[in-house]
N, C-alpha and C. Protein backbone atom coordinates (compact mmCIF):
# COMPACT_ATOMS: atom_id res chain seq x y z
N UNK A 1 -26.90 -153.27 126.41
CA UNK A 1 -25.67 -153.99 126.59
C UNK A 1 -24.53 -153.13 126.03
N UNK A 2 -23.46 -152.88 126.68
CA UNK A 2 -22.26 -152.41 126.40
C UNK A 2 -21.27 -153.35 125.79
N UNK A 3 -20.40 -153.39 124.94
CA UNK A 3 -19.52 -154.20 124.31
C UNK A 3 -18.43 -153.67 124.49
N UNK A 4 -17.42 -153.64 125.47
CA UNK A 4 -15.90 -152.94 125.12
C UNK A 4 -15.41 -154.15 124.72
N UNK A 5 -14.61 -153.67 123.31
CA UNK A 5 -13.80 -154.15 122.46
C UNK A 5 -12.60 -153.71 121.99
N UNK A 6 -11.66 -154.76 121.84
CA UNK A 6 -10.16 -154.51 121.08
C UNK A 6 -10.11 -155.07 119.73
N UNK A 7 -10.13 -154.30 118.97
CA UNK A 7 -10.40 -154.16 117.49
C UNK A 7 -9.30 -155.53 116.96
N UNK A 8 -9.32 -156.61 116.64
CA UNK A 8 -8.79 -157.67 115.85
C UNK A 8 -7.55 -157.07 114.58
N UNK A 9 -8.08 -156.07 113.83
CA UNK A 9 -7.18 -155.78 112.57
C UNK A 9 -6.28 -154.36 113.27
N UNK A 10 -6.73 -153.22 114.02
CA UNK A 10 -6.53 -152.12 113.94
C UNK A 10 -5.94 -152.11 115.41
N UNK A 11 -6.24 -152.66 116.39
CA UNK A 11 -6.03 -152.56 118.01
C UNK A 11 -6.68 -151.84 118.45
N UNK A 12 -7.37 -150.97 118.12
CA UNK A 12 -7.76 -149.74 118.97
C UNK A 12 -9.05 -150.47 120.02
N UNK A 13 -9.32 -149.66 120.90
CA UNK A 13 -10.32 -150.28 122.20
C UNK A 13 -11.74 -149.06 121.97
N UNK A 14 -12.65 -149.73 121.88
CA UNK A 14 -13.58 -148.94 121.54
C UNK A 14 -15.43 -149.85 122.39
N UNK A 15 -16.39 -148.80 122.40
CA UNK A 15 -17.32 -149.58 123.13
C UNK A 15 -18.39 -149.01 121.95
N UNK A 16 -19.19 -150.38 122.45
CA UNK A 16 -20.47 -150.47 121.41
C UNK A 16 -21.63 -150.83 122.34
N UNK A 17 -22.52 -149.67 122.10
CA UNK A 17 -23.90 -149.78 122.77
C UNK A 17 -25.11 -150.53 122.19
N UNK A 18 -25.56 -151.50 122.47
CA UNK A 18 -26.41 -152.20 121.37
C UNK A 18 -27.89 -152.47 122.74
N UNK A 19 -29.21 -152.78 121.77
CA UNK A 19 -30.18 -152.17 122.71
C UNK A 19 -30.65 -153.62 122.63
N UNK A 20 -31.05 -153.95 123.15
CA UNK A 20 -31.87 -155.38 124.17
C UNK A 20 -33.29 -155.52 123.99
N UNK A 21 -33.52 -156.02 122.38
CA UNK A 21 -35.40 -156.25 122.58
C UNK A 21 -35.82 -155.17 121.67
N UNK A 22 -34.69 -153.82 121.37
CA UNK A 22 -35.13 -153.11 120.75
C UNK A 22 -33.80 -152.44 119.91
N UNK A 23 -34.08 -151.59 118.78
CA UNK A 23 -33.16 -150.69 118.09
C UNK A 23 -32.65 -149.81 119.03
N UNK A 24 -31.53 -149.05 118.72
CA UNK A 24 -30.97 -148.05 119.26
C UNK A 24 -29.56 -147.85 118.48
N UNK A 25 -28.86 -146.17 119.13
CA UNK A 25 -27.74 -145.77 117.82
C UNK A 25 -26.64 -145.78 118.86
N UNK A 26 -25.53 -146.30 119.25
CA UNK A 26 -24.65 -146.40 119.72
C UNK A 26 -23.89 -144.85 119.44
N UNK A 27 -23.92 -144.31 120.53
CA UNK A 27 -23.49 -143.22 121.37
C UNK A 27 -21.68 -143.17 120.20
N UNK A 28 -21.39 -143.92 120.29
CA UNK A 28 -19.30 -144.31 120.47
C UNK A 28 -19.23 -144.19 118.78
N UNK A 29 -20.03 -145.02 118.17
CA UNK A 29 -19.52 -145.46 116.60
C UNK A 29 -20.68 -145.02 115.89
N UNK A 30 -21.94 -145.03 116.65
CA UNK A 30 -22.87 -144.60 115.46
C UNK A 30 -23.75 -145.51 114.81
N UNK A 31 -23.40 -146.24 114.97
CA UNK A 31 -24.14 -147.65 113.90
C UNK A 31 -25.29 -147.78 114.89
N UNK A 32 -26.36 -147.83 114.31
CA UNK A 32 -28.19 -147.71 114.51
C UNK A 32 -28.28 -149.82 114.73
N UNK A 33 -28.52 -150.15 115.85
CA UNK A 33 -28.42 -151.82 116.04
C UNK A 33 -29.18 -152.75 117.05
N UNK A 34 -29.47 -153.46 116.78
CA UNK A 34 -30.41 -154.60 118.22
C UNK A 34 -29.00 -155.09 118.74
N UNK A 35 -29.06 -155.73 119.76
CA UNK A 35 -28.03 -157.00 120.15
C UNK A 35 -27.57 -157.64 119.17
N UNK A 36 -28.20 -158.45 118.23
CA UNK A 36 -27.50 -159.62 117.60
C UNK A 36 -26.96 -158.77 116.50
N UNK A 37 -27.58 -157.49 116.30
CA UNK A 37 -26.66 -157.42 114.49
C UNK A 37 -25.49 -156.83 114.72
N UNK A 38 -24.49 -157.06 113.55
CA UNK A 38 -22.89 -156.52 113.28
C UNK A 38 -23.05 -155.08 113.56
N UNK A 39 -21.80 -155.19 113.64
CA UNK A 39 -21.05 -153.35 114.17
C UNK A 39 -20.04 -153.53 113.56
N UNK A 40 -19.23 -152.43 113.22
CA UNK A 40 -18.25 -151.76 112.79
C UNK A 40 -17.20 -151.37 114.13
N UNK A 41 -15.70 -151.21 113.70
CA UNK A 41 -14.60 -150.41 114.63
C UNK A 41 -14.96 -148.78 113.94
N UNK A 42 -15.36 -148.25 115.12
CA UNK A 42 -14.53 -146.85 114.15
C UNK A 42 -13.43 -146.09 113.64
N UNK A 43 -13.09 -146.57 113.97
CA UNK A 43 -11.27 -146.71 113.67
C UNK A 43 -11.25 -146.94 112.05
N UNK A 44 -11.25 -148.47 112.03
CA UNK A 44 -10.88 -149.07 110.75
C UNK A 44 -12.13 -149.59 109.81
N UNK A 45 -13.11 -149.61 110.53
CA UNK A 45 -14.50 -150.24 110.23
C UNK A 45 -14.47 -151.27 109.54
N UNK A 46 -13.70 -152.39 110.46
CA UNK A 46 -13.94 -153.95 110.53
C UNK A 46 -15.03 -154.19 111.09
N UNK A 47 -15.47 -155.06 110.68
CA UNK A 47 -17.22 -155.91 110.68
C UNK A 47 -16.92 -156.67 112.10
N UNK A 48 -18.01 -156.19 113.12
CA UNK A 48 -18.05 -157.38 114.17
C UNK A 48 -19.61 -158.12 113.83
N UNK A 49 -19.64 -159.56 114.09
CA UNK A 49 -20.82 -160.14 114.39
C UNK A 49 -21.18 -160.85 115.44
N UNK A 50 -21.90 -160.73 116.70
CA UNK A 50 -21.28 -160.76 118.00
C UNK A 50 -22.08 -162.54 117.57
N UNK A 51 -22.33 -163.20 116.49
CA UNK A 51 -22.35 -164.57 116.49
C UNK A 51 -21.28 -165.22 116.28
N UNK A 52 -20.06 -164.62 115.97
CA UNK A 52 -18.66 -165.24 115.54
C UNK A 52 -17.98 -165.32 116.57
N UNK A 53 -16.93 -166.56 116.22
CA UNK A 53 -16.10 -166.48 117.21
C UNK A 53 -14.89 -165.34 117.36
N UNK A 54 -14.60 -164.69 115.75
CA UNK A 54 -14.08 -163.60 116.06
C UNK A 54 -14.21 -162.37 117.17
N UNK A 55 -15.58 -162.07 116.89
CA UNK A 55 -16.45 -161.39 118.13
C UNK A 55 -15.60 -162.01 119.48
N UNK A 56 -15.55 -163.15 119.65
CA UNK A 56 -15.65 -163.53 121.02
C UNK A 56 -13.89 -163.13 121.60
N UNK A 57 -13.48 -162.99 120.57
CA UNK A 57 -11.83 -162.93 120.57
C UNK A 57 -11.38 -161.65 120.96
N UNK A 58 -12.17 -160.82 120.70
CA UNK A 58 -11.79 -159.13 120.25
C UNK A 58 -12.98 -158.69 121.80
N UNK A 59 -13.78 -159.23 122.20
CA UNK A 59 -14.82 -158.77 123.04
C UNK A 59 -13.57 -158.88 124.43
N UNK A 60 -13.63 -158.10 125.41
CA UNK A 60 -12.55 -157.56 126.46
C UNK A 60 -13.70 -157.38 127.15
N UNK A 61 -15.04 -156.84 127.71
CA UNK A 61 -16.18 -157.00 128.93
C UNK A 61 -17.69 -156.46 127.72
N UNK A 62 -18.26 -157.24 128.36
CA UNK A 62 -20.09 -157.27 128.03
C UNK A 62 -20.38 -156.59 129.42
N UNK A 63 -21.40 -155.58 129.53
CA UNK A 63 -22.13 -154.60 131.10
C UNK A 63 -23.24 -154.68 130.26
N UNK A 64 -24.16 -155.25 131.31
CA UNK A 64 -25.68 -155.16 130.90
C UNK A 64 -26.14 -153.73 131.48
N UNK A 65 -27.08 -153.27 130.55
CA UNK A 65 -27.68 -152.16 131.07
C UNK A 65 -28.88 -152.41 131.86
N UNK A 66 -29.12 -152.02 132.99
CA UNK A 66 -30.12 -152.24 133.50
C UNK A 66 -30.95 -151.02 133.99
């Protein structure tokens, strides 16, 4: 799953690769993650938790990888 996001504190637009069923290291920011756990901006490295509604605020398109 791809996450493009607009950073809540910092603005910047940044994408987060997170792996589906399994670990993996996001290409963009780096952070080692499944689907459900938090990520970081790299920018400012504000905390996302894609269970918040913050998440849902700052999230701009979800692309499933298939």
């Amino acid at each position: 799953m791809i996450y493009k996001m607009n950073c809540t504190d910092c603005g910047s637009r940044f994408e987060h690769l997170a792996g589906i069923g399994f670990a993996c290291t996001c290409r963009d920011c780096g952070e080692s993650s499944d689907e459900g756990a938090p990520f970081f901006c790299p920018v400012c490295n504000k905390r996302f938790d894609p269970a918040s509604e913050e998440f849902d605020a700052a999230l701009v398109e979800a692309i499933a990888m298939i």
